[in-house]
C-alpha atoms as a PDB file:
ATOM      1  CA  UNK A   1      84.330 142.058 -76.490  1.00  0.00           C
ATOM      2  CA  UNK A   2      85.960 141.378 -79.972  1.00  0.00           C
ATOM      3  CA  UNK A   3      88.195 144.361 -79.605  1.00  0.00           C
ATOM      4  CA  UNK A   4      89.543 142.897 -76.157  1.00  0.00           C
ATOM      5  CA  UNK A   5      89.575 139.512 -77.151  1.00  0.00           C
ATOM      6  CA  UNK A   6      91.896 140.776 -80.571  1.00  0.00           C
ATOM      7  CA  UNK A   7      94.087 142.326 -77.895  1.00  0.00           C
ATOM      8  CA  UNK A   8      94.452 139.726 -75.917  1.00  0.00           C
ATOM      9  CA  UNK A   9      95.398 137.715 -79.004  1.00  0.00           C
ATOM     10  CA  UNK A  10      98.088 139.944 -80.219  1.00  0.00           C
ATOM     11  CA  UNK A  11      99.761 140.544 -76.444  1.00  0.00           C
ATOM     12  CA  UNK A  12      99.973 136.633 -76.837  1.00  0.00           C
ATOM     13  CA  UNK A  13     101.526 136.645 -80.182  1.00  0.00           C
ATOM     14  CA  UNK A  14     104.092 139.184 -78.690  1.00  0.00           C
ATOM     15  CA  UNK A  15     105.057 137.321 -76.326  1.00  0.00           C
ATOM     16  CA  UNK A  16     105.579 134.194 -78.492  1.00  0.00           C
ATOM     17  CA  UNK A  17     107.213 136.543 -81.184  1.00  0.00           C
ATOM     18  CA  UNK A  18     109.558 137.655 -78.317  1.00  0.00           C
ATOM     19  CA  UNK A  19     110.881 134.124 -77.459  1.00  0.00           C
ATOM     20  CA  UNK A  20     111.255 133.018 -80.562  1.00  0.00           C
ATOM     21  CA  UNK A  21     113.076 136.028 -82.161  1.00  0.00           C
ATOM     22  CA  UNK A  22     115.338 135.906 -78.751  1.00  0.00           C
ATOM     23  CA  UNK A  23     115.745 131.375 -79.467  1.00  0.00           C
ATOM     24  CA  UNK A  24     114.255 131.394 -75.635  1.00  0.00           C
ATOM     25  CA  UNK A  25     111.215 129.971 -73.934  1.00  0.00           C
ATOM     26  CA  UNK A  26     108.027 130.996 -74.170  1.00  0.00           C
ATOM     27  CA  UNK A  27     107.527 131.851 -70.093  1.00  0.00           C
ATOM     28  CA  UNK A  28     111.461 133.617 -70.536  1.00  0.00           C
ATOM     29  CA  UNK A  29     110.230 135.946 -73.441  1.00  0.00           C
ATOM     30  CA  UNK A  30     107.216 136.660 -70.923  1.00  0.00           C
ATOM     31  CA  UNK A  31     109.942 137.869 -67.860  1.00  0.00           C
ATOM     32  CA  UNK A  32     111.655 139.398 -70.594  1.00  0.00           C
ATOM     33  CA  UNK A  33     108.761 141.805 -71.994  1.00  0.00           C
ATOM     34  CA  UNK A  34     107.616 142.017 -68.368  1.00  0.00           C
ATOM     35  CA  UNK A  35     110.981 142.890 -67.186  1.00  0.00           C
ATOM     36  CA  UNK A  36     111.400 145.516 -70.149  1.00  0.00           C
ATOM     37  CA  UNK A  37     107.704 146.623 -69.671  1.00  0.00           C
ATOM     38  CA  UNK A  38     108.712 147.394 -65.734  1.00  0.00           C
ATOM     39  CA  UNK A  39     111.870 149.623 -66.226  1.00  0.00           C
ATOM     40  CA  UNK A  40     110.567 151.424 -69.337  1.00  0.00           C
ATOM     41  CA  UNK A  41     107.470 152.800 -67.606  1.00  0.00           C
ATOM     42  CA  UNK A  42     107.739 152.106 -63.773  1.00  0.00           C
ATOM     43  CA  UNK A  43     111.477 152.093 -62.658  1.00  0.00           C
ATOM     44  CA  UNK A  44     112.971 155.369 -65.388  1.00  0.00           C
ATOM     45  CA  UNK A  45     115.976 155.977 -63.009  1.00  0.00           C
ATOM     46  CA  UNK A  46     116.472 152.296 -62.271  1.00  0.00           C
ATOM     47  CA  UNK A  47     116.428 151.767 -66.543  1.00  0.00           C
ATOM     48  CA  UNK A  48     118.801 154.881 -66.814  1.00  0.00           C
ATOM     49  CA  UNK A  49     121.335 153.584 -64.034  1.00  0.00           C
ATOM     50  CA  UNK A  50     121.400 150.407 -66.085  1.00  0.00           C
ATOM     51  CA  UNK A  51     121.920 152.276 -69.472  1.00  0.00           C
ATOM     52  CA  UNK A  52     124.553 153.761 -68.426  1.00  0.00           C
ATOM     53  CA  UNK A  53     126.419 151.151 -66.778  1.00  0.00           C
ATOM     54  CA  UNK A  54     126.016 151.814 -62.939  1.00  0.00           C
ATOM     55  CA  UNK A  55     124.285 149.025 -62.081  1.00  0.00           C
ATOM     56  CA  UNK A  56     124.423 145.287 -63.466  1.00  0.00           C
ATOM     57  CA  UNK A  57     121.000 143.785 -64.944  1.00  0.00           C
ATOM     58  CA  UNK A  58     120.883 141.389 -61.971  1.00  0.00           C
ATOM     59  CA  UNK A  59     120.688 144.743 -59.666  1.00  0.00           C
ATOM     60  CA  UNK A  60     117.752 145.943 -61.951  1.00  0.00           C
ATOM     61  CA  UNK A  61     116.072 142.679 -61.883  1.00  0.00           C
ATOM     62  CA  UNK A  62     116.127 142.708 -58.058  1.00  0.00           C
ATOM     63  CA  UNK A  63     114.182 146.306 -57.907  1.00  0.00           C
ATOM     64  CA  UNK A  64     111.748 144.803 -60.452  1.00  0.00           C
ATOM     65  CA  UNK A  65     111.132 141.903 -58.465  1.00  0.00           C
ATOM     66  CA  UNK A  66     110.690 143.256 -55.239  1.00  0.00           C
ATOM     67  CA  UNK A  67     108.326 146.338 -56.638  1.00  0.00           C
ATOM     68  CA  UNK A  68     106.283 144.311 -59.396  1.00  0.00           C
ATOM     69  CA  UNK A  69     103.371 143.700 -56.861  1.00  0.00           C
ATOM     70  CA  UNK A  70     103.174 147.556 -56.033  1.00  0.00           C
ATOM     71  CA  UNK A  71     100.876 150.037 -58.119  1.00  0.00           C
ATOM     72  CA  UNK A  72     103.184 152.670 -60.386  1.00  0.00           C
ATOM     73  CA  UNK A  73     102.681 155.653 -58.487  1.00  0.00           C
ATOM     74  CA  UNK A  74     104.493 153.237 -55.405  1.00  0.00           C
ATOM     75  CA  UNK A  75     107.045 152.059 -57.327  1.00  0.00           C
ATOM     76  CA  UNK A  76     108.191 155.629 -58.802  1.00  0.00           C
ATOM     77  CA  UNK A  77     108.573 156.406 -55.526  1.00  0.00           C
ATOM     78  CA  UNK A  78     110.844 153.651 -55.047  1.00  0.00           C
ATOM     79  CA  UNK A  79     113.003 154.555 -58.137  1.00  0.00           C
ATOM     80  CA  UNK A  80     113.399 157.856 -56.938  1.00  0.00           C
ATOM     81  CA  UNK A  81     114.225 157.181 -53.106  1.00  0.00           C
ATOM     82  CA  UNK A  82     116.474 153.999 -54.286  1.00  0.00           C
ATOM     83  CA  UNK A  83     118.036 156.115 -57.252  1.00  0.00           C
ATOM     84  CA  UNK A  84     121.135 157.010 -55.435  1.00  0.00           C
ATOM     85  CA  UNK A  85     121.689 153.581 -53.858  1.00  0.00           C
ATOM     86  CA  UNK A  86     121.645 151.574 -56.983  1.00  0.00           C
ATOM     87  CA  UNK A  87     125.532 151.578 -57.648  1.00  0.00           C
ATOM     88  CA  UNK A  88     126.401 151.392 -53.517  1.00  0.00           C
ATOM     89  CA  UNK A  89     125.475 148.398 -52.370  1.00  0.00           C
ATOM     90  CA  UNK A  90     125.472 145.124 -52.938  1.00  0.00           C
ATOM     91  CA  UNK A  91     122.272 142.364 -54.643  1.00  0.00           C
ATOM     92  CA  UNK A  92     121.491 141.107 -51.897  1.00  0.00           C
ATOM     93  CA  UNK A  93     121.457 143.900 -49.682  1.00  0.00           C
ATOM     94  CA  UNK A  94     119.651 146.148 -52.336  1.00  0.00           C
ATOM     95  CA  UNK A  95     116.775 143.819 -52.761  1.00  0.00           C
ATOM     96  CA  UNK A  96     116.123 143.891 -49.204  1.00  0.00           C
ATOM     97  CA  UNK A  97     116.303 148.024 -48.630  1.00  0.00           C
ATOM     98  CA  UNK A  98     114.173 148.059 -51.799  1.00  0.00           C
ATOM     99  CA  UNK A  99     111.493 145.670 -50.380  1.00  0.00           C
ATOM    100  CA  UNK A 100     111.483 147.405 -46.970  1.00  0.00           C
ATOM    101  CA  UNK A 101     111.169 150.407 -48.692  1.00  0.00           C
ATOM    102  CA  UNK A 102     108.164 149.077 -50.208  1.00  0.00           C
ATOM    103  CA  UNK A 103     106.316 147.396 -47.199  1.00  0.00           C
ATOM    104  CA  UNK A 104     106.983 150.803 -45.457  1.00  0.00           C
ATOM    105  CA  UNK A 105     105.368 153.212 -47.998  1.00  0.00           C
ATOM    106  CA  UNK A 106     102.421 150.871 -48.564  1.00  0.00           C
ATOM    107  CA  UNK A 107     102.219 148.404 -45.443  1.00  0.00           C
ATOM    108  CA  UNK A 108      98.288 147.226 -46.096  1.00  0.00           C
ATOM    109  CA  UNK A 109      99.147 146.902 -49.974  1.00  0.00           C
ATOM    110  CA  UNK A 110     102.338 144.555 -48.693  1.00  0.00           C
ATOM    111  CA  UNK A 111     100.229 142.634 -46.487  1.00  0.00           C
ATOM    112  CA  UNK A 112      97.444 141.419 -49.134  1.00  0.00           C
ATOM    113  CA  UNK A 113     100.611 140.804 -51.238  1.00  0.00           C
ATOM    114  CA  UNK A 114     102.214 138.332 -48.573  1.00  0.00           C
ATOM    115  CA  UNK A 115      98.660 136.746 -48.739  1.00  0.00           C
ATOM    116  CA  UNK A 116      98.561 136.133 -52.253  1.00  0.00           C
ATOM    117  CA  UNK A 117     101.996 134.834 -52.470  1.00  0.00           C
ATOM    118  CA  UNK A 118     100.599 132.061 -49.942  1.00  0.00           C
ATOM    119  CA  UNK A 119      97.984 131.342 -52.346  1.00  0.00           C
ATOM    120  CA  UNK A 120     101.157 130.349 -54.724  1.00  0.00           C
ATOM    121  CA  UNK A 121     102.851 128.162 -52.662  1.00  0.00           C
ATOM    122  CA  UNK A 122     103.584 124.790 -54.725  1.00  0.00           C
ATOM    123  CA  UNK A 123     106.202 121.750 -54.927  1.00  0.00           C
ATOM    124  CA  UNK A 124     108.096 121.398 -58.563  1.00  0.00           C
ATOM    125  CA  UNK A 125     110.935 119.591 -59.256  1.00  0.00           C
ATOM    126  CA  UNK A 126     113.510 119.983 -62.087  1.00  0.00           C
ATOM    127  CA  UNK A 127     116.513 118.509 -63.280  1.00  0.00           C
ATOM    128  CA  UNK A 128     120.331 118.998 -61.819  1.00  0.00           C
ATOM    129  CA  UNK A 129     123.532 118.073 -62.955  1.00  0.00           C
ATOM    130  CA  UNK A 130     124.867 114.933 -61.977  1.00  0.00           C
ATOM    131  CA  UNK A 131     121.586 112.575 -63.168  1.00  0.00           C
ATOM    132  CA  UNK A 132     120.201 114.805 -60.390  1.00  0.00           C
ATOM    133  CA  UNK A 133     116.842 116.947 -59.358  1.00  0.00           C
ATOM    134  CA  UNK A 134     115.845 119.726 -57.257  1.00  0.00           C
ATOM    135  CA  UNK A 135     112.804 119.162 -55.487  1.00  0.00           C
ATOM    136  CA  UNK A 136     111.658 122.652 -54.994  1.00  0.00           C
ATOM    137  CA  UNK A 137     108.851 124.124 -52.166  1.00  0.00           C
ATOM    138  CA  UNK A 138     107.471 127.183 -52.221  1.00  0.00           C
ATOM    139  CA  UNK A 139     106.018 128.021 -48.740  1.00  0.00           C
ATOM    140  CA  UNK A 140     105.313 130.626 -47.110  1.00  0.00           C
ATOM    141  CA  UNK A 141     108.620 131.356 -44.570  1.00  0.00           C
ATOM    142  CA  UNK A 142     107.731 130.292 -41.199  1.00  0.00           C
ATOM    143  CA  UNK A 143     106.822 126.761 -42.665  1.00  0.00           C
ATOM    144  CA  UNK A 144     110.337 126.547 -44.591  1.00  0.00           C
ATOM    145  CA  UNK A 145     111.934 127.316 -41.524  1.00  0.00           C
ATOM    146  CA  UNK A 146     110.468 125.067 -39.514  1.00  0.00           C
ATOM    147  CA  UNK A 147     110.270 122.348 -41.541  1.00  0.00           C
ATOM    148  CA  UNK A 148     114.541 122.709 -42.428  1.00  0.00           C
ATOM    149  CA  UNK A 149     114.936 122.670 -38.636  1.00  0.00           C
ATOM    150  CA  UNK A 150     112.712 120.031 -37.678  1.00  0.00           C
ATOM    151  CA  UNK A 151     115.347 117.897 -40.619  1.00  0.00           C
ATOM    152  CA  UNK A 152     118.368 119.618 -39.618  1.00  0.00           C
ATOM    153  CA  UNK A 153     117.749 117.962 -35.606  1.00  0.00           C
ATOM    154  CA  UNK A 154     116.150 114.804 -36.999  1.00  0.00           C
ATOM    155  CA  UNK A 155     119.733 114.434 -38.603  1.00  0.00           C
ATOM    156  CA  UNK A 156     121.797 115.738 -36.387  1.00  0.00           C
ATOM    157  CA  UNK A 157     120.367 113.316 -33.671  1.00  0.00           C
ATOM    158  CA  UNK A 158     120.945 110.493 -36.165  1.00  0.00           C
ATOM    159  CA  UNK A 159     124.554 111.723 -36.886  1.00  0.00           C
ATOM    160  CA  UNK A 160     125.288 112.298 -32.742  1.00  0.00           C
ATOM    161  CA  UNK A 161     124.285 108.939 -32.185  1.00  0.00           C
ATOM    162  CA  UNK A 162     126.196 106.696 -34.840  1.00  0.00           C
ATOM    163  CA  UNK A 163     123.635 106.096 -36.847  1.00  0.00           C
ATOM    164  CA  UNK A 164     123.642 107.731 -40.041  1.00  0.00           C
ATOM    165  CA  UNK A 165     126.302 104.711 -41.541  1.00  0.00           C
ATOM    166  CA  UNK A 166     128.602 107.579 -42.701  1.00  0.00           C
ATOM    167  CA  UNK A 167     126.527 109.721 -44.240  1.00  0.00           C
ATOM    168  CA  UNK A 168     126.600 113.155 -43.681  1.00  0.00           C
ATOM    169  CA  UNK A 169     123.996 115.482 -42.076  1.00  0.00           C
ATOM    170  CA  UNK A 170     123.536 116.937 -45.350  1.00  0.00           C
ATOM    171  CA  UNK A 171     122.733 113.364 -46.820  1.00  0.00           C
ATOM    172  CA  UNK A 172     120.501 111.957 -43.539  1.00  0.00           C
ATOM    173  CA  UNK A 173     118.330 114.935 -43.896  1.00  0.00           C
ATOM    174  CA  UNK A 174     117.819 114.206 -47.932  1.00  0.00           C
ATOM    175  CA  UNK A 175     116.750 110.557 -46.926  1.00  0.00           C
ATOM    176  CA  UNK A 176     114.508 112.082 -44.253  1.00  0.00           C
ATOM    177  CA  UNK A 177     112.822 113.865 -46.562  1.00  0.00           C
ATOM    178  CA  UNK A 178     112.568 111.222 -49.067  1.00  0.00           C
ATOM    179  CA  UNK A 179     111.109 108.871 -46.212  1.00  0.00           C
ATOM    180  CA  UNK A 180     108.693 111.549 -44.653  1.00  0.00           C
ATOM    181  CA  UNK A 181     106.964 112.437 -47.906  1.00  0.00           C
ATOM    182  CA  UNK A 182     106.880 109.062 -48.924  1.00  0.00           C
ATOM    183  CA  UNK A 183     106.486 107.116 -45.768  1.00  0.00           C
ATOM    184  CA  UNK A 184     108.428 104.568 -46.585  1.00  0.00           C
ATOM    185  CA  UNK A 185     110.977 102.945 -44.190  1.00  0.00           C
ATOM    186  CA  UNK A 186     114.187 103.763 -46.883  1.00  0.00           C
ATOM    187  CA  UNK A 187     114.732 106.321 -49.330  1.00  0.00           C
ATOM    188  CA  UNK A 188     115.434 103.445 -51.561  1.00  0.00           C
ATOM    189  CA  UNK A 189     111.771 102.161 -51.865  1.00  0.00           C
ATOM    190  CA  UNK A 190     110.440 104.493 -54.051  1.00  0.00           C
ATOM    191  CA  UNK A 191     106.727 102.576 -54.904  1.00  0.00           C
ATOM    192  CA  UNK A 192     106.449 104.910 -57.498  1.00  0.00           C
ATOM    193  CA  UNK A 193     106.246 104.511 -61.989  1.00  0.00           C
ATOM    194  CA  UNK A 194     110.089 106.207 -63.215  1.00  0.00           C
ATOM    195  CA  UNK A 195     110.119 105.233 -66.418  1.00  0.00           C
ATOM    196  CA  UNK A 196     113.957 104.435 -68.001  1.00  0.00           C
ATOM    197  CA  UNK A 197     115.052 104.583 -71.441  1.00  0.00           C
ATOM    198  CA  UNK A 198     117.666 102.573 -72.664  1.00  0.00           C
ATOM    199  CA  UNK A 199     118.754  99.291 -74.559  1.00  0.00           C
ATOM    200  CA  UNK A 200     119.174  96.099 -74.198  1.00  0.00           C
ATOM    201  CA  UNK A 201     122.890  95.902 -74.645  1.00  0.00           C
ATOM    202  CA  UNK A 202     122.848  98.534 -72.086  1.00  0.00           C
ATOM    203  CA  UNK A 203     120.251  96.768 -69.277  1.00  0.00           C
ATOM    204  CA  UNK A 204     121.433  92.740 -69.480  1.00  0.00           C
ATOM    205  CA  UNK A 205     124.817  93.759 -70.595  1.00  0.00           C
ATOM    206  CA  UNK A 206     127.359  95.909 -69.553  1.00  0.00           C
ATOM    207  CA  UNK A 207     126.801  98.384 -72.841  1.00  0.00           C
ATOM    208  CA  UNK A 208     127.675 102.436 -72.580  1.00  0.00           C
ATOM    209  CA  UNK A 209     124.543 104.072 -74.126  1.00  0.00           C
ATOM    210  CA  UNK A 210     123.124 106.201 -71.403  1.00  0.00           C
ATOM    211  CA  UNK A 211     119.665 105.736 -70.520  1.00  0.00           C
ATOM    212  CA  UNK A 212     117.311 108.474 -70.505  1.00  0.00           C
ATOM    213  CA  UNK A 213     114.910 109.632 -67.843  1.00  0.00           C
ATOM    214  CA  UNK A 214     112.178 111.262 -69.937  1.00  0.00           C
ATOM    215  CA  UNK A 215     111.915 114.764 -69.652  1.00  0.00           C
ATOM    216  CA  UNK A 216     114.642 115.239 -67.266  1.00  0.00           C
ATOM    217  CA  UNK A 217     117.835 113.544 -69.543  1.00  0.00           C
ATOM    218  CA  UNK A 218     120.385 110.749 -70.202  1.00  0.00           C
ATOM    219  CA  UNK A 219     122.322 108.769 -66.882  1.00  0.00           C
ATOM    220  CA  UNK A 220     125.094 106.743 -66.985  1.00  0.00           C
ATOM    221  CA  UNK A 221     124.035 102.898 -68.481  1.00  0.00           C
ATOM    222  CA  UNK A 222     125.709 101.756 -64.841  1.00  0.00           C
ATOM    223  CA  UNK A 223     124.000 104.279 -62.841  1.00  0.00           C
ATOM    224  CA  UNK A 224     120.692 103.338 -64.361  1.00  0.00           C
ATOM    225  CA  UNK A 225     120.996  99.426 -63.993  1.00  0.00           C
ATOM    226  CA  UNK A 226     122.137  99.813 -60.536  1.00  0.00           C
ATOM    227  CA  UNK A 227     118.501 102.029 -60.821  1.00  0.00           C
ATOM    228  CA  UNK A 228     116.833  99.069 -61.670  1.00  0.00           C
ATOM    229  CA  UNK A 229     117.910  96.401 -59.757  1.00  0.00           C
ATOM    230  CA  UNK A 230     118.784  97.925 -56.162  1.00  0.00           C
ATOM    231  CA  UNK A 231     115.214  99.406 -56.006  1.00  0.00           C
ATOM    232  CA  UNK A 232     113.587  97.375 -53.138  1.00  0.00           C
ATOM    233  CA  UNK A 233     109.652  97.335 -55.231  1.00  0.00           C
ATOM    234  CA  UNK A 234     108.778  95.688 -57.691  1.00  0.00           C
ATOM    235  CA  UNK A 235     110.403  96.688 -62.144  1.00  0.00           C
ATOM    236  CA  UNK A 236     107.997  96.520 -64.698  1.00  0.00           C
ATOM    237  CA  UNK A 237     110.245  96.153 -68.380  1.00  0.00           C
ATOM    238  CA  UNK A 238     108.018  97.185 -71.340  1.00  0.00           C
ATOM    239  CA  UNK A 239     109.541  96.827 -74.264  1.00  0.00           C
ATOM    240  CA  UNK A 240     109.592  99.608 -77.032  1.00  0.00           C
ATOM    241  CA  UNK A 241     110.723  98.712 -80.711  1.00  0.00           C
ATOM    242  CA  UNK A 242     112.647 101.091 -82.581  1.00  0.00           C
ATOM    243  CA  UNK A 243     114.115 101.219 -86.033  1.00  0.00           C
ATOM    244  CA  UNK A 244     117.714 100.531 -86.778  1.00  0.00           C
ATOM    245  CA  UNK A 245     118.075 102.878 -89.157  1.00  0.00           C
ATOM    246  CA  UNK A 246     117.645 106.173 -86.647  1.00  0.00           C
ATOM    247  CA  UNK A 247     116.869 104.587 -83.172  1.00  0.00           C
ATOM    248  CA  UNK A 248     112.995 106.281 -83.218  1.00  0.00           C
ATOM    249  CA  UNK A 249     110.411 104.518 -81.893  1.00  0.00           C
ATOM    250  CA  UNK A 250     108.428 102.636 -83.797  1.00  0.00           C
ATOM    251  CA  UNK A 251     105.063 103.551 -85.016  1.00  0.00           C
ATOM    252  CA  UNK A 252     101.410 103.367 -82.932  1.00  0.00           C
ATOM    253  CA  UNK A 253      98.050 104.091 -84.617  1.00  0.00           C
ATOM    254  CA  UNK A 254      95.196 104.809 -82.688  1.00  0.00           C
ATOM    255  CA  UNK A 255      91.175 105.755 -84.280  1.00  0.00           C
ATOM    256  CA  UNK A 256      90.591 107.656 -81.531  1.00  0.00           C
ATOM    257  CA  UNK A 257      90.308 111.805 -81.384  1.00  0.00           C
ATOM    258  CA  UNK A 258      92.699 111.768 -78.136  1.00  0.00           C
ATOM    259  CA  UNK A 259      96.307 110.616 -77.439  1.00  0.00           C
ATOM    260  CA  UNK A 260      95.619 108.692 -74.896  1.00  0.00           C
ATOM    261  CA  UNK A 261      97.154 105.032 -73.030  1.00  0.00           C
ATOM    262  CA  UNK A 262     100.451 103.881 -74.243  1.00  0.00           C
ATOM    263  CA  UNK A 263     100.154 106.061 -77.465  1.00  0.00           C
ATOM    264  CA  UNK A 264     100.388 109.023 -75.515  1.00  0.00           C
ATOM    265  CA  UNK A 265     102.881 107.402 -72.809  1.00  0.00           C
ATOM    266  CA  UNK A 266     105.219 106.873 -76.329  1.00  0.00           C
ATOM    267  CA  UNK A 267     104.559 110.529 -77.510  1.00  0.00           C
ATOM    268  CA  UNK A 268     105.855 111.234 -74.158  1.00  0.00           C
ATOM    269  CA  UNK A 269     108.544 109.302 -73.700  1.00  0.00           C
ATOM    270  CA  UNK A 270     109.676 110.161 -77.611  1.00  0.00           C
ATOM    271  CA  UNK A 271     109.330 113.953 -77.401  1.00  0.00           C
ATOM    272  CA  UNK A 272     110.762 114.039 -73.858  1.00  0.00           C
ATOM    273  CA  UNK A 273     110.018 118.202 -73.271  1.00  0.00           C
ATOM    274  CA  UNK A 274     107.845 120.400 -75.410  1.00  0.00           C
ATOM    275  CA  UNK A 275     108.259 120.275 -78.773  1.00  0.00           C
ATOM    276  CA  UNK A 276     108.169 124.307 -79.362  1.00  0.00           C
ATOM    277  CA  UNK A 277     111.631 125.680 -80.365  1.00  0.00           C
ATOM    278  CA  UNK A 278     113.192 126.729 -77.121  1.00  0.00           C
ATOM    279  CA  UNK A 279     110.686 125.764 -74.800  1.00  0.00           C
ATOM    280  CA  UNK A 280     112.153 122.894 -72.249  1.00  0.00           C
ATOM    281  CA  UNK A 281     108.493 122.628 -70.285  1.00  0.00           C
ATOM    282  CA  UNK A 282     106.936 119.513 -69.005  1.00  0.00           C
ATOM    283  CA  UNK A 283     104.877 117.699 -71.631  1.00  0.00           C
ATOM    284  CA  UNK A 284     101.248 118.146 -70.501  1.00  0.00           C
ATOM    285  CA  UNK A 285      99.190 117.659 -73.955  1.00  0.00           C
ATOM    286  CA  UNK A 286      99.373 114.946 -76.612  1.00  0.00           C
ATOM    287  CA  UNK A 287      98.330 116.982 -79.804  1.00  0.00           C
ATOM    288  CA  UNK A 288      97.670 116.747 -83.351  1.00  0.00           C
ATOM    289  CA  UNK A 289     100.531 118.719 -85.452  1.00  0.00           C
ATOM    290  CA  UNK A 290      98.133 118.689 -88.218  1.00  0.00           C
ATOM    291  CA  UNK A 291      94.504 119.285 -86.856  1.00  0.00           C
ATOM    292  CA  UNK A 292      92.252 116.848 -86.218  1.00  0.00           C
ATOM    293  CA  UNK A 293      89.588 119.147 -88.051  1.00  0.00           C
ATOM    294  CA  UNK A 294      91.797 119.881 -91.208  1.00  0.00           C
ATOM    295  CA  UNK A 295      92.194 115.637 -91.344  1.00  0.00           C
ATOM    296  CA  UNK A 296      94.823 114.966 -89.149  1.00  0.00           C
ATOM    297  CA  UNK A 297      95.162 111.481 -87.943  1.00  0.00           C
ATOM    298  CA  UNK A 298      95.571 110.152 -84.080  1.00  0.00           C
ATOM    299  CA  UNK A 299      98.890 108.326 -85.101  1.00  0.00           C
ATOM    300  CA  UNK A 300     102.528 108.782 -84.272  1.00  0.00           C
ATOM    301  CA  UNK A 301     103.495 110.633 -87.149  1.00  0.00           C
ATOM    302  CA  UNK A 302     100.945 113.418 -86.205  1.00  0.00           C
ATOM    303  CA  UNK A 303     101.877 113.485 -82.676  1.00  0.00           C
ATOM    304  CA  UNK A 304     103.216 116.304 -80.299  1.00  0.00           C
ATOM    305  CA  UNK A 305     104.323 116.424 -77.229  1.00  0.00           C
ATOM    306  CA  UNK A 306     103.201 119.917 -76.010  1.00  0.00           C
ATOM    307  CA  UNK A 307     103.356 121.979 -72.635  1.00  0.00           C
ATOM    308  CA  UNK A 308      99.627 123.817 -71.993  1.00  0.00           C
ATOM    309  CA  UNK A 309     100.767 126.854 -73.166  1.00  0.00           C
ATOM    310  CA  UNK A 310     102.160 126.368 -76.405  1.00  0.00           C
ATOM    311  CA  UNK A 311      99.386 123.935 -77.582  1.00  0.00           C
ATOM    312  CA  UNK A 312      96.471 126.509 -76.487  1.00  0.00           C
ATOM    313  CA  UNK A 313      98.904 128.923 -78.498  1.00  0.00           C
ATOM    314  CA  UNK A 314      99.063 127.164 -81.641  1.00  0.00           C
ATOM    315  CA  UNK A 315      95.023 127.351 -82.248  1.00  0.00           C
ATOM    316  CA  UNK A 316      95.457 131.014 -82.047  1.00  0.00           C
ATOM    317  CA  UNK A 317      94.925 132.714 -85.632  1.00  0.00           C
ATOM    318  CA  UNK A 318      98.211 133.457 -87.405  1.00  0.00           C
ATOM    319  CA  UNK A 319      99.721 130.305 -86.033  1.00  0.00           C
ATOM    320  CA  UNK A 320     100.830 126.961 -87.898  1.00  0.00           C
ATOM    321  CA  UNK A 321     102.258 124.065 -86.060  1.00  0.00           C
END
């Protein structure tokens, strides 16, 4: 047990040494090592195409992909029957031969795989250009289909009979989306808590300092008070003191072990992504940087914004913070 638990230890280090030597993420130096791990020992002729130049690293990623749920003596098989279509066709078109390939020389294997991929199925959201977000589903394919289609008339009926109020399909089938998950009458009404960053020059007055949408980025100062005011609930305005020297906020101090309340809601707001080099994840733990159990104190100064990963990491021997 302590000889697996050591190795499970160092395969985590790797991975964290990875990112950081490459400036990246700590899930991208993951793909990465996975991705090198793949080629090296599962896909040789796929890794010596690449070498060589025949094929781009998106065409490699796309065997990868399409293989990494098969066992290794499948996917050499793969590599070898693929090896001489690498360079001829096109992304697209190679992931799918690849992945029929696949279902064909191990059909019961492909089904439990489809299965499990069902188990994954999940809703994220991320931010877009523009002061924008994707809102993401991951569902199995007949779902997706039929839930796009069951938009794409919803809005087309709207469009065909004058009332969409010139949006376009494109735009009726966003709102119907936003209304449907929501169930509110308008895409407007949003009775949700979006908390908004920005001063007071730039809410009561016509000021220029973006706001900031923590953990997603900054919006126009016009965007955001037209945010604020043409949302049809109700706007709660906390106020949070900062100095005038740097703009940070202010100080909280808290006796207790956890972040937790507005302390945390601060660390969150302040830190606005994880607080590892590289790492751009969602906040999920309030942390000590300095251990509660080497005398670190539950006050701003000591605070973190981490995501779950690199927080668990960071307890991991070898590790400072």
């Amino acid at each position: 047990m302590a000889v697996g638990e050591l190795c499970l230890d160092r395969i985590v280090g790797i991975i964290d040494d990875l990112g950081l030597a490459r400036k990246v993420s700590r899930a991208r130096g993951s793909k990465l090592l996975g991705f090198a791990r793949s080629l090296l020992l599962d896909l040789p002729k796929t890794y010596a195409s690449l070498k060589s130049g025949d094929i781009s690293e998106e065409k490699a990623r796309v065997v990868a992909k399409e293989t990494d749920w098969f066992p290794r003596d499948k996917r050499h098989q793969v590599d070898d029957r693929m090896a001489d279509r690498l360079a001829e066709v096109g992304v697209g078109r190679l992931g799918n031969e690849v992945r029929a390939l696949a279902q064909q020389l191990g059909q019961k294997a492909a089904v439990e795989h489809l299965d499990r991929c069902v188990e994954g199925r999940a809703v994220t959201v991320r931010p877009a250009p523009g002061g924008m977000a994707y809102l993401t589903a991951l569902l199995p394919l007949s779902q997706s289909v039929a839930a796009y289609a069951n938009l794409s008339r919803s809005a087309q009926s709207i469009v065909g009979t004058g009332q969409s109020e010139g949006r376009t399909q494109g735009q009726v089938m966003a709102d119907l989306l936003v209304e449907r998950t929501t169930g509110q009458d308008s895409a407007e009404a949003i009775p949700t808590e979006v908390h908004v960053v920005m001063n007071e020059n730039s809410l009561f007055d016509p000021g220029e300092t973006p706001a900031w949408f923590p953990g997603f980025g900054p919006i126009p100062a016009k965007t955001a008070r037209e945010f604020i005011a043409q949302n049809e609930f109700s706007v709660f305005i906390r106020r949070l003191y900062t100095r005038p020297s740097d703009g940070q906020l202010v100080r909280m101090d808290s006796k207790r072990r956890e972040f937790s309340g507005l302390l945390r809601r601060m660390v969150v707001i302040r830190d606005d992504v994880c607080r590892s080099p590289w790492c751009d994840a969602q906040i999920k733990h309030a942390d000590h940087s300095q251990t509660f159990a080497a005398g670190g104190e539950t006050d701003w100064d000591n605070a973190s914004g981490l995501c779950a990963a690199c927080n668990f990491l960071k307890e991991l021997p070898g590790w400072r913070h």
